[in-house]
Protein backbone atom coordinates (compact mmCIF):
# COMPACT_ATOMS: atom_id res chain seq x y z
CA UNK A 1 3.27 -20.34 0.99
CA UNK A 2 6.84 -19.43 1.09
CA UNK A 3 9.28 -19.09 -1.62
CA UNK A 4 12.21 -21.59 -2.00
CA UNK A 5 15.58 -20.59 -0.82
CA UNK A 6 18.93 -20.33 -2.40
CA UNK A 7 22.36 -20.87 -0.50
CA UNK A 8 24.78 -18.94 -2.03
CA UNK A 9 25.97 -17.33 1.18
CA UNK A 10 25.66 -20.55 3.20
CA UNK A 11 27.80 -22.54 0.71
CA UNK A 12 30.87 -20.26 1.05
CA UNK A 13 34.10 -21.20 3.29
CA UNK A 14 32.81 -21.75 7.04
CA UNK A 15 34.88 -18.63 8.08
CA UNK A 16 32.36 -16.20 6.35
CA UNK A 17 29.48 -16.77 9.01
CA UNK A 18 28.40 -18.83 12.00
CA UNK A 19 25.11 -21.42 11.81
CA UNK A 20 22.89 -19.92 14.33
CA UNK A 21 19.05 -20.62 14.41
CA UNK A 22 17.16 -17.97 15.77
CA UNK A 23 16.16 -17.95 19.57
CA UNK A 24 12.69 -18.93 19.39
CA UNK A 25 9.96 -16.52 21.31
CA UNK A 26 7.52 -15.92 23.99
CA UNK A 27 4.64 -15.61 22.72
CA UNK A 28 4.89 -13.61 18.83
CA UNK A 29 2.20 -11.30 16.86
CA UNK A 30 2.45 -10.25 13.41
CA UNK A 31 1.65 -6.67 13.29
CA UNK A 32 3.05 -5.61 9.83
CA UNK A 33 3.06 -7.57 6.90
CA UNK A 34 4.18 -6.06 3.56
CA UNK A 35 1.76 -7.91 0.86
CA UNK A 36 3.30 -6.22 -2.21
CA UNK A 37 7.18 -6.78 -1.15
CA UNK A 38 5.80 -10.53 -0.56
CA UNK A 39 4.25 -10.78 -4.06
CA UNK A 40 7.52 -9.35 -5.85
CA UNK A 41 9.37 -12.18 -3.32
CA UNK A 42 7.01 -15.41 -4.49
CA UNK A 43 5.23 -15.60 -1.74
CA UNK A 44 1.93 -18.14 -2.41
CA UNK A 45 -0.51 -14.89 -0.74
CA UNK A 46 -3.65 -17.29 -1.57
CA UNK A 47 -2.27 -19.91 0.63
CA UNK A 48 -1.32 -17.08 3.13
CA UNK A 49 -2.00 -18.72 6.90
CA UNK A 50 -1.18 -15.80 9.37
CA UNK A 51 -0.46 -18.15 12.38
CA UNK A 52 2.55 -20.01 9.83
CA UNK A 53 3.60 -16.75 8.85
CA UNK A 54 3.84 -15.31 12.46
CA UNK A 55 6.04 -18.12 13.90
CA UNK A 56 8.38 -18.18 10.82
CA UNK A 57 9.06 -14.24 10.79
CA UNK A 58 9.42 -14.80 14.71
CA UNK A 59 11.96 -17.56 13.95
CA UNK A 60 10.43 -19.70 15.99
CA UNK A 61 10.38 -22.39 13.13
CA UNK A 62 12.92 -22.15 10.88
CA UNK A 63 11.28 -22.49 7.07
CA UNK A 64 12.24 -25.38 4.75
CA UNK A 65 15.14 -25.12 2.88
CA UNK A 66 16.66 -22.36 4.96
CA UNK A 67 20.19 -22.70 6.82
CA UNK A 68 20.46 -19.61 9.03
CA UNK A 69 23.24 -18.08 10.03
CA UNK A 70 24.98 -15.10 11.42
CA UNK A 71 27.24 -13.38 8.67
CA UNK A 72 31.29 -12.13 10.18
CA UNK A 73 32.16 -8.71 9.46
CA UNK A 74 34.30 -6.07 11.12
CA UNK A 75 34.13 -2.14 10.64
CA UNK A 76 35.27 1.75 11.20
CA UNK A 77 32.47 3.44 13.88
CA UNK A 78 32.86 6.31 13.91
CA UNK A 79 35.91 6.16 12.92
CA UNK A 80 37.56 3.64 15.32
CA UNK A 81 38.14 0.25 13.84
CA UNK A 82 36.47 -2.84 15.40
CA UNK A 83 38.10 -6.15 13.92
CA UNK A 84 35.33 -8.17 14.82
CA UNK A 85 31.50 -7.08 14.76
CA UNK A 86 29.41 -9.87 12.58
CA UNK A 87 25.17 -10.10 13.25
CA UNK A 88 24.94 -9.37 16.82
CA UNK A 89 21.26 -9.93 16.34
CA UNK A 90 20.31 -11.05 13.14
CA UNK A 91 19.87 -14.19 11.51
CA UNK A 92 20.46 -14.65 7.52
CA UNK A 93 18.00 -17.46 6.70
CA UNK A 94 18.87 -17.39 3.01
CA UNK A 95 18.26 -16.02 -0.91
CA UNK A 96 15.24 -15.97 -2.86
CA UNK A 97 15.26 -15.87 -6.69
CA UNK A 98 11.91 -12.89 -7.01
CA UNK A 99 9.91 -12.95 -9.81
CA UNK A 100 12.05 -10.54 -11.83
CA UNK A 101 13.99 -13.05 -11.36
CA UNK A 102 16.97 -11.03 -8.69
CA UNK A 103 18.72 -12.67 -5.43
CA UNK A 104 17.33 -11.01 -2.45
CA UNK A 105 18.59 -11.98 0.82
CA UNK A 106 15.61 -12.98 3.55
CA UNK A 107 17.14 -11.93 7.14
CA UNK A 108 15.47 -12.05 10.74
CA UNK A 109 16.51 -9.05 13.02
CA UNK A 110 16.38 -9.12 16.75
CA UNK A 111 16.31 -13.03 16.56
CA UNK A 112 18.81 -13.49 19.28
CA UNK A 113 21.88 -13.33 20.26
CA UNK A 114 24.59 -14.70 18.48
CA UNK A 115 28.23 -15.80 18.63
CA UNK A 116 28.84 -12.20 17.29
CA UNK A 117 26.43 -10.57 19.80
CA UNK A 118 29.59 -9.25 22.39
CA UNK A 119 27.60 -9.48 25.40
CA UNK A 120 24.62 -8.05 23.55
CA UNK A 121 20.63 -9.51 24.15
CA UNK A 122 20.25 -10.09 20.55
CA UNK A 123 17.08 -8.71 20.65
CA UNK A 124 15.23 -5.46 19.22
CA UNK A 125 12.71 -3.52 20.66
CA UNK A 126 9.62 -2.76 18.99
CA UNK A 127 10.59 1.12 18.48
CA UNK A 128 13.38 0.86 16.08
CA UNK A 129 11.56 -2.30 14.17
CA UNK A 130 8.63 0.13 13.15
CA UNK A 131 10.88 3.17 12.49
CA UNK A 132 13.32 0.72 10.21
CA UNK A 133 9.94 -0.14 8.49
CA UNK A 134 7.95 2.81 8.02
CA UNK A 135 11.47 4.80 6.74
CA UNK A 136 12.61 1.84 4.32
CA UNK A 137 9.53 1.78 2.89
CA UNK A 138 9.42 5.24 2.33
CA UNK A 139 13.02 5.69 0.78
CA UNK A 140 11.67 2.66 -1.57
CA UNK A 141 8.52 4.69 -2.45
CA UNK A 142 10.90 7.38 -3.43
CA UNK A 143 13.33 5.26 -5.56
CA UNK A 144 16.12 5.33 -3.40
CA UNK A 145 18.42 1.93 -3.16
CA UNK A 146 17.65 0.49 -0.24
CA UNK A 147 16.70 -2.47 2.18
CA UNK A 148 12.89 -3.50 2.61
CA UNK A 149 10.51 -4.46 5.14
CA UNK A 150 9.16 -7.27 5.10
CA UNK A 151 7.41 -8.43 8.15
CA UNK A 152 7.49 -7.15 12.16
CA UNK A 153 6.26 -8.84 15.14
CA UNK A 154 5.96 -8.04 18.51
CA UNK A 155 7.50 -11.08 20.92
CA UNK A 156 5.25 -11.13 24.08
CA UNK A 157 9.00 -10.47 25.51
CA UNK A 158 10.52 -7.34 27.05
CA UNK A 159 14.07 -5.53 26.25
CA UNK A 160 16.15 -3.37 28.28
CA UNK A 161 17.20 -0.40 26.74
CA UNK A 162 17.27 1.82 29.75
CA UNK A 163 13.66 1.42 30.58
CA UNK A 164 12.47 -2.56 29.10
CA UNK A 165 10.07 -2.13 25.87
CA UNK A 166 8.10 -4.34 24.20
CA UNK A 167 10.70 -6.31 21.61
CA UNK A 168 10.23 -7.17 17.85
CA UNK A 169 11.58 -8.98 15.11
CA UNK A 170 11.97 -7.23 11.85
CA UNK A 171 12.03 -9.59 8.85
CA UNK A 172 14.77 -7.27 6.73
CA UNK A 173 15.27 -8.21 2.95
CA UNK A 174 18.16 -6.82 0.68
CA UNK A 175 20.03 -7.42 -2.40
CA UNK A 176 22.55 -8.95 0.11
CA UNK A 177 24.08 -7.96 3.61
CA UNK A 178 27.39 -7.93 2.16
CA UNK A 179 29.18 -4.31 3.56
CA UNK A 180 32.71 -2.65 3.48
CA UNK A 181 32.91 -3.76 6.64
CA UNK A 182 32.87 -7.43 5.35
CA UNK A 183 35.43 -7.26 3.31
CA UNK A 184 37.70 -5.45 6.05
CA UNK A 185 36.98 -8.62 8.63
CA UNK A 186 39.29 -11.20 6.30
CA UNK A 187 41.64 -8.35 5.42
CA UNK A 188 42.30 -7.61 9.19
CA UNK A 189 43.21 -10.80 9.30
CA UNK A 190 45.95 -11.53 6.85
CA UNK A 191 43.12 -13.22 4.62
CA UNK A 192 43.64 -12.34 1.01
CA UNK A 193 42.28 -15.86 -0.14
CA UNK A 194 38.84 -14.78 1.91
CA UNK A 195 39.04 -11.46 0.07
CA UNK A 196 39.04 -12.89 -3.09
CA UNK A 197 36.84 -15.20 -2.66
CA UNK A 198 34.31 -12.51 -1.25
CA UNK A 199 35.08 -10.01 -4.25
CA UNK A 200 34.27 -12.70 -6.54
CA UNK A 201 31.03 -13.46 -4.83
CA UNK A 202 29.94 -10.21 -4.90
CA UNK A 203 31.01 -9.60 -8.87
CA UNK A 204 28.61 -12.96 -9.34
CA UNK A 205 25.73 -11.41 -7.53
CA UNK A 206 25.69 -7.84 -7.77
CA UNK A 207 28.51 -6.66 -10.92
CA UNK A 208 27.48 -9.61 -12.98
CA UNK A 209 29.21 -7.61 -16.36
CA UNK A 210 32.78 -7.57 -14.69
CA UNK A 211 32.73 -11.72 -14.50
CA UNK A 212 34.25 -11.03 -18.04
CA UNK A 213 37.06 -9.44 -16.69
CA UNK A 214 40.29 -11.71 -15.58
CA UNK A 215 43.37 -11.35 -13.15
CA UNK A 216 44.03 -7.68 -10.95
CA UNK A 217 41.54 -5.56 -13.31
CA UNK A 218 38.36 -7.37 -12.04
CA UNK A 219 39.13 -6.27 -8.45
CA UNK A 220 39.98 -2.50 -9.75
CA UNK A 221 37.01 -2.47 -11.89
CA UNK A 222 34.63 -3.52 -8.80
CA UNK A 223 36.13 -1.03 -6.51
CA UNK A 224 34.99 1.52 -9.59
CA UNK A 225 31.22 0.07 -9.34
CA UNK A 226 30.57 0.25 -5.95
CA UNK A 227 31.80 3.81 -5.92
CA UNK A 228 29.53 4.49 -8.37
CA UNK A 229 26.50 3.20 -6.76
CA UNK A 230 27.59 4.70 -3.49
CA UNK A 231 28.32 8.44 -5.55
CA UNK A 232 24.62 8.03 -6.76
CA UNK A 233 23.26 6.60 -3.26
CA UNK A 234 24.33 9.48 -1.71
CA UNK A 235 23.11 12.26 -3.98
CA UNK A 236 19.87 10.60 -3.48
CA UNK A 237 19.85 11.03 -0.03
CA UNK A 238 20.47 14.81 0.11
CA UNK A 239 18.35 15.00 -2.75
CA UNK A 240 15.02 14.55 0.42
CA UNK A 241 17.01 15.75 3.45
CA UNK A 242 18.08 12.23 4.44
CA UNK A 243 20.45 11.84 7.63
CA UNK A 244 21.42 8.08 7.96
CA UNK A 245 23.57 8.71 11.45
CA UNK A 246 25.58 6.17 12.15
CA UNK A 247 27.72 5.80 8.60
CA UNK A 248 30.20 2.70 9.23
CA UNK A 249 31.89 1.01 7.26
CA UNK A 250 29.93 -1.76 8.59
CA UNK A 251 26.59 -0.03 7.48
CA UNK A 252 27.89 1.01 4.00
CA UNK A 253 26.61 -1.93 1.40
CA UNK A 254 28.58 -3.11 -1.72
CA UNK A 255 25.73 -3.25 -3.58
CA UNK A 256 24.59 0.33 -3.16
CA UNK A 257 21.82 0.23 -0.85
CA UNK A 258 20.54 1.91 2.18
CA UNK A 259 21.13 0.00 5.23
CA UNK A 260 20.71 0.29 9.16
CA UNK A 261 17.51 2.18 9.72
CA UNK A 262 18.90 3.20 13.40
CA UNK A 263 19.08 6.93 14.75
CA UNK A 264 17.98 8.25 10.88
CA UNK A 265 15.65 11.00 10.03
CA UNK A 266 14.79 13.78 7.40
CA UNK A 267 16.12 17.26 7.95
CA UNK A 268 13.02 19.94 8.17
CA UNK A 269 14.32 23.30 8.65
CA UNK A 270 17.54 23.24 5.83
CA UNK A 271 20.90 23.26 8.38
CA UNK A 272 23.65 21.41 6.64
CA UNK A 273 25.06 20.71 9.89
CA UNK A 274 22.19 18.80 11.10
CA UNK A 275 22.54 15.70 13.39
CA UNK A 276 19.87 13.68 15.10
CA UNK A 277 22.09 10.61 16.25
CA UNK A 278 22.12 10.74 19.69
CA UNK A 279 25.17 9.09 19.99
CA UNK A 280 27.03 11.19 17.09
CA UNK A 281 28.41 13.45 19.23
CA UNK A 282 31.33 15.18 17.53
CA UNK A 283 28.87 15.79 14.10
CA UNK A 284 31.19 13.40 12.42
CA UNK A 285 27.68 12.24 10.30
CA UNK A 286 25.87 15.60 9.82
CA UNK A 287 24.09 15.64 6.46
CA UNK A 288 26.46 17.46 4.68
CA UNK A 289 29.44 15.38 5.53
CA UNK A 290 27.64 12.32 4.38
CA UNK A 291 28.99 12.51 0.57
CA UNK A 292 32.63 12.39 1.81
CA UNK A 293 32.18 10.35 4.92
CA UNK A 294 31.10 7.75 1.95
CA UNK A 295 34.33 8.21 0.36
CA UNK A 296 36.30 7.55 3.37
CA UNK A 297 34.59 4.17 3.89
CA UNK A 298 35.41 3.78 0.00
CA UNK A 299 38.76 3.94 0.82
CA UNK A 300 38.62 1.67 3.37
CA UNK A 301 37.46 -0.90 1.18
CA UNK A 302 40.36 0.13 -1.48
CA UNK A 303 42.59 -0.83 1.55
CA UNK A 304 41.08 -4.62 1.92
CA UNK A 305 41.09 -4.88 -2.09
CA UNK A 306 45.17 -3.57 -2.92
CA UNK A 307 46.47 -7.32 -2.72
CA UNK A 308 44.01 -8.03 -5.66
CA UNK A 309 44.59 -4.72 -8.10
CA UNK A 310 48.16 -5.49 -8.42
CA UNK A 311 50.82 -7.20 -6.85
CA UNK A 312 53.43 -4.56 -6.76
CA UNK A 313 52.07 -2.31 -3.65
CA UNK A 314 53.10 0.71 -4.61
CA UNK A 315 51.32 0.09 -7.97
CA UNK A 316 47.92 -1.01 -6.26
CA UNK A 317 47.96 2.32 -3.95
CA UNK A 318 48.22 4.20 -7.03
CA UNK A 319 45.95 2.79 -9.05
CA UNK A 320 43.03 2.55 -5.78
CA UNK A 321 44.11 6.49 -5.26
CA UNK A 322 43.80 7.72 -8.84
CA UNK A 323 39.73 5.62 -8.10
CA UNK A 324 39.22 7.37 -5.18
CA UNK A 325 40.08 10.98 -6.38
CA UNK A 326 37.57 10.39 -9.36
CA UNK A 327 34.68 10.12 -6.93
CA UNK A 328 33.95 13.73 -5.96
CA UNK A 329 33.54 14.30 -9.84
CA UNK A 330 31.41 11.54 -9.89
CA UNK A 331 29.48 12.61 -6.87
CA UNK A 332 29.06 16.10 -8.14
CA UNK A 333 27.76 15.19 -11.36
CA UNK A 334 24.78 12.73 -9.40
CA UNK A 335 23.93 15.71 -7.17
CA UNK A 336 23.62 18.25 -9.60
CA UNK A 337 21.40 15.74 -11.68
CA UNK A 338 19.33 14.86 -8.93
CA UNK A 339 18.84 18.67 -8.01
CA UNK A 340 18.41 19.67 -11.71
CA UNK A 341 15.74 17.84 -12.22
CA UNK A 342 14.00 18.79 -8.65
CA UNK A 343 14.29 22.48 -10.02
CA UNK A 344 12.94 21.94 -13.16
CA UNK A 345 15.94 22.12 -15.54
CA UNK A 346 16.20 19.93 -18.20
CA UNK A 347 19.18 20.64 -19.38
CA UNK A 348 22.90 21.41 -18.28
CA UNK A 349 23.98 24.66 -18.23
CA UNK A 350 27.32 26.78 -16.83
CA UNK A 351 26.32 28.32 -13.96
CA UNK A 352 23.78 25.48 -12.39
CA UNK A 353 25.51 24.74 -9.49
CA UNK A 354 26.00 28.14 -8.47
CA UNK A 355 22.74 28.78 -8.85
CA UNK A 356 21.82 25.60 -6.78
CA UNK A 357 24.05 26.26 -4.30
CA UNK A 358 22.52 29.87 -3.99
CA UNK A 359 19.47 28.50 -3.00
CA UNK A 360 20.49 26.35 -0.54
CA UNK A 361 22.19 29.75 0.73
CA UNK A 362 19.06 31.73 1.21
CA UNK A 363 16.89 28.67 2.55
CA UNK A 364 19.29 28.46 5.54
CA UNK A 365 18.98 32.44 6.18
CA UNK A 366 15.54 32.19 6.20
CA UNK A 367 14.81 28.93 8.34
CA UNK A 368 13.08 27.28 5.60
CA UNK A 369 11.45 23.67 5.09
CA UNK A 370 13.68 21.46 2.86
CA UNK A 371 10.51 19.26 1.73
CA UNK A 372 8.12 21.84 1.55
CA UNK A 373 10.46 24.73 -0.32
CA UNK A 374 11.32 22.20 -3.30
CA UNK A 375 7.49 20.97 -3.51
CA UNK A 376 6.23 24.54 -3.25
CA UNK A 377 8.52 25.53 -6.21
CA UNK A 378 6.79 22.98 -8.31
CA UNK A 379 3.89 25.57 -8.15
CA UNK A 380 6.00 28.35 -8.46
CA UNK A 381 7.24 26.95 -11.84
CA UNK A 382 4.41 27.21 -13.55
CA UNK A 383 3.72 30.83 -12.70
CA UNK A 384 4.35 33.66 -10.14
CA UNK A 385 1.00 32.60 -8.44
CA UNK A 386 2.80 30.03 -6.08
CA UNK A 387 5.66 32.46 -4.95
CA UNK A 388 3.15 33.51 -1.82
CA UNK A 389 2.79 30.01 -0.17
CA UNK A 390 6.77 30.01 -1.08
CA UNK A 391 7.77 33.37 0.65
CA UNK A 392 5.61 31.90 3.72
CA UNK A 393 8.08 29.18 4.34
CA UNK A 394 10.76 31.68 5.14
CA UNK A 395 11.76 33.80 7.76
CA UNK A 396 13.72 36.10 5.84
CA UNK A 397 12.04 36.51 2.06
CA UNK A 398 14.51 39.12 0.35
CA UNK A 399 16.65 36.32 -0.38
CA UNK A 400 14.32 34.15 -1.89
CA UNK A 401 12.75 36.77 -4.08
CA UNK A 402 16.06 37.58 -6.01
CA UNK A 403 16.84 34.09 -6.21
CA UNK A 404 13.48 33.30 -8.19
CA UNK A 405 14.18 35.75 -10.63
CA UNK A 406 17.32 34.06 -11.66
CA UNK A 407 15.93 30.76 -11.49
CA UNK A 408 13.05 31.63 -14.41
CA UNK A 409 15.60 33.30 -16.18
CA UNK A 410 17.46 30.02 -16.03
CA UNK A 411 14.44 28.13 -17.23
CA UNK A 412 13.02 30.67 -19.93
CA UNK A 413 16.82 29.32 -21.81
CA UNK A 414 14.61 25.98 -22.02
CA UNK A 415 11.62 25.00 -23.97
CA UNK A 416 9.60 22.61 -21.73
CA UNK A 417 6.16 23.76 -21.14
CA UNK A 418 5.64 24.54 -18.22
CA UNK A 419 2.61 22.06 -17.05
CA UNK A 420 5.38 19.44 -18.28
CA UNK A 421 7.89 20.87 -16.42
CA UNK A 422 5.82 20.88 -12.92
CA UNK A 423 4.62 17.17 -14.17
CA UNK A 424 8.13 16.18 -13.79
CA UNK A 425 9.68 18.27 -10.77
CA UNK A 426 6.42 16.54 -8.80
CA UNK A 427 7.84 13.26 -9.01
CA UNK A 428 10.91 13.66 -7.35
CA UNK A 429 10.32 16.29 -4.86
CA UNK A 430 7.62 14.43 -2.80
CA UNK A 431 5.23 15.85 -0.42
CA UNK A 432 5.28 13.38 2.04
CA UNK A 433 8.33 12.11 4.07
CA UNK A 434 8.38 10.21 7.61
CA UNK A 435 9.13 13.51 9.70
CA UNK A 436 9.93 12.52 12.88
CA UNK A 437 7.82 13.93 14.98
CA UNK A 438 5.25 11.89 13.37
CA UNK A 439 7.04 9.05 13.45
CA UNK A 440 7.89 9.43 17.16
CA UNK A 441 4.10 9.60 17.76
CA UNK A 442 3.59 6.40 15.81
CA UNK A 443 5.89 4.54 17.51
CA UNK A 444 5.24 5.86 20.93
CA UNK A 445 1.46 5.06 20.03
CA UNK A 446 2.44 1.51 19.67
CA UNK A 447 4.98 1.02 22.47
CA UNK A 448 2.33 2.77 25.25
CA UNK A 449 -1.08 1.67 24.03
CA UNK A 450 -0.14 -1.14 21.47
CA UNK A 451 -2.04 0.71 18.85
CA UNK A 452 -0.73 0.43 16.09
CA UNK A 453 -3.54 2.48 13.83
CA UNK A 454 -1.19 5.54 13.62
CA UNK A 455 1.72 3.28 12.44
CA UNK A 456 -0.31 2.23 9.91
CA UNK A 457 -2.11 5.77 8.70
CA UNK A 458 1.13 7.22 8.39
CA UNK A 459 2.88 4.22 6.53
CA UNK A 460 0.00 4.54 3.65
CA UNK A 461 0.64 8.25 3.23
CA UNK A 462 4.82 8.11 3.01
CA UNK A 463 4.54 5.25 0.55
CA UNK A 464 2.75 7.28 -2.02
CA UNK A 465 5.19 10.39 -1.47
CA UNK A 466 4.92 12.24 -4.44
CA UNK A 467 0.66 12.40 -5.00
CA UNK A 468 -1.40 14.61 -3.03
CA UNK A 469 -3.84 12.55 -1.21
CA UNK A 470 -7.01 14.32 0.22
CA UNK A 471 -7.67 14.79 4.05
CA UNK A 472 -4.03 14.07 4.80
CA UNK A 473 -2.63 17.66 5.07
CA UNK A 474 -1.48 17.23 8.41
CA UNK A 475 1.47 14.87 7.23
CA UNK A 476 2.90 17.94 4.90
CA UNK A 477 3.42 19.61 8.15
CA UNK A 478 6.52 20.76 10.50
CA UNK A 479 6.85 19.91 13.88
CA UNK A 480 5.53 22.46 16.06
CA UNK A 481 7.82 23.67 18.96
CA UNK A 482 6.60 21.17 21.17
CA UNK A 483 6.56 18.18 19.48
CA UNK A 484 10.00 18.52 17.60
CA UNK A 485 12.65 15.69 18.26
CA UNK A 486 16.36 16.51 18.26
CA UNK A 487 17.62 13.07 19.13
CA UNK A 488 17.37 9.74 17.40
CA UNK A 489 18.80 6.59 19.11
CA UNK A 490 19.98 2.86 17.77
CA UNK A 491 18.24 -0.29 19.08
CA UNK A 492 21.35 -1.88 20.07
């Protein structure tokens, strides 16, 4: 039934990780099982036996061929530096090779606690495991890089988290765990051999093309890739409103993907200086910092990689710095293709980002819906018919009605017709997103009556984002005064 598994990770230097098998549990359920992810993985589905399945995603048998383990890495929260963090909770059980024929790492979280776990349970409770699936699944619906869900069950066991909750395993799959923070664990410690060794594992799996490369200009050339795939990550996220929260260097991946579903949500009513962490409390991770809080962590990882770019120091700082100070270009230039095309524009043209910019301008004046005001000017691009349901979102309209003139004077410079213009703005600014007051009911509908029907409605409607599906207006919505949620928190 189950895939075979690699050992890449496993068959580097002992230092990298600690074996750990997962702490077995109570008495496990499988609640949510991802069919399609476990197709792309290799998974035999005809020979699918739900009672195997349920023990091996609660890690209470450990699957042939596996070798788990807890991975070592250190990391900047919230700006502080921790030299030792590692899987407080999660268990690595190994790679599969998918049918399109990628590594993806298989990991266990909430397995138990580790020799990383600082006085941690190790555990998860069921709250977080359901909003880590149900928001994954959705940024993968909308084709942004990040981790999947595979699996979730409930443990027959309670957690403490201020009140005890029912706990859960999520089974978490990636392109690999590997973070900034990673790399700064062995560099904290005087370890350039473990750095290179590291950076060369992660050119192997991830930057396959620099392998060509030899000596000091590999390392330089990686530091260039990642911060490319971060630069695009991140325009991606404020391309839907996305607010990860909790932005360590121990949550920011080498290979580009999202990572550590904890206190995250989607901005409604447009506020660059949104924050739902509960435990951000200086604003440090507000949605628009997140392009630059990115960069930070990028140089953070320049730090761990200067022994490698060159052995003179002085030459390796300024050959990382003159990396670093390309990024905002490159940054700019994602953003202003991802909101391009959500506007309709085809083409680049002096003056975009101004114009962009504006309308971010009037949406905050007039209180308006981020996900709602880009979908509604799909509509409005293919005539003046949609501007009503438009001028409805806002609070203040005299904005928005100047601003529409000068965006179809913008697009009458282009020849697209305009049914193939809407075509294309409705695939990337989706309808549906995981707002969080319906997330919040889904999970609370689960924790308090262990029904997990709304769980399930809502994950079928936010992993088809960008169609309209009949009878399931409802999900479009805002939260109504009383059921809006300010906070978010981490399962930890």
């Amino acid at each position: 039934m189950f895939p075979s598994f690699t050992l890449r990770y496993a068959r580097l230097p002992g230092r990298f990780f600690e074996r750990f098998d997962p702490v077995p549990v109570a008495s496990p359920r499988l609640v949510a099982f991802n069919r399609s992810l476990a197709e792309e993985l290799g998974f035999d589905l005809d020979a699918f036996d739900r009672e195997e399945a349920t023990v091996w995603f609660a890690g209470n048998v450990v699957p042939t061929g596996a070798e788990p383990l807890a991975q070592a890495y250190a990391g900047h929260q919230f700006g502080g530096f921790v030299p030792r963090l590692g899987d407080g909770r999660a268990v690595l059980l190994g790679e599969v090779t998918d049918r399109a024929g990628r590594l993806r790492d298989i990991q266990l979280k909430g397995a138990g606690r580790t020799p990383f776990s600082r006085g941690g349970d190790g555990r998860a409770p069921l709250g977080p495991v359901l909003r880590e699936y149900l928001v994954s699944e959705a940024m993968q619906a909308m084709g942004i890089p990040t981790t999947r869900a595979l699996a979730a069950v409930t443990t027959g066991e309670r957690v403490m988290r201020g009140l005890p909750e029912p706990g859960a395993i999520l089974t978490r799959v990636a392109a690999s765990h590997i973070r900034v923070g990673t790399f700064q664990y062995f560099a904290a410690r005087g370890d350039t051999e473990a750095v290179r060794e590291l950076a060369d594992h992660v050119v192997s799996r991830h930057y396959p093309e620099l392998g060509r490369l030899s000596g000091n200009e590999r390392y330089l050339a990686l530091m260039t890739a990642i911060q490319a795939r971060q630069a695009a990550l991140m325009a991606k996220w404020m391309g839907v409103g996305f607010i990860h929260g909790v932005m360590n260097t121990d949550n920011t991946t080498v290979s580009g993907e999202t990572i550590d579903y904890g206190p995250c949500a989607f901005m409604e009513t447009y506020d660059p200086k949104t924050v739902f962490s509960s435990i951000d409390e200086g604003k440090r991770y507000a949605y628009a910092n997140q392009p630059w809080i990115a960069q930070w962590n990028l140089a953070r990882l320049a730090e761990t990689l200067l022994p490698l770019i060159d052995d003179d120091q002085e030459r390796a700082v300024e050959l990382a710095t003159e990396t670093l100070q390309a990024y905002p270009a490159r940054y700019e230039s994602e953003w202003l293709a991802v909101m391009r095309a959500k506007l309709g524009m085809e083409r680049e043209e002096r003056g975009d980002e101004a114009l962009i910019e504006a309308l971010l301008g009037v949406m905050q004046e007039g209180h308006a819906d981020f996900t709602l005001t880009f979908r509604q000017l799909c509509d409005c691009a293919r005539s003046s018919a949609g501007d009503t349901a438009l001028l409805e979102l806002f609070e203040r309209v005299e904005g928005i009605e100047g601003w529409l003139e000068r965006w179809r004077a913008r697009l009458a410079q282009e020849t697209l017709a305009p049914a193939d213009r809407v075509r294309r703005m409705r695939l990337v600014n989706p309808l549906y997103i995981p707002r969080n007051h319906r997330v919040q009911q889904a999970l609370t509908a689960a924790i308090d009556e262990d029904d997990f029907a709304p769980f399930e409605a809502l994950l079928a409607v936010i992993t088809q984002p960008y169609e309209e599906q009949a009878g399931c207006e409802a999900y479009t919505l805002p939260a109504s005064p009383s059921e809006r949620v300010f906070r978010t928190f981490c399962g930890t």
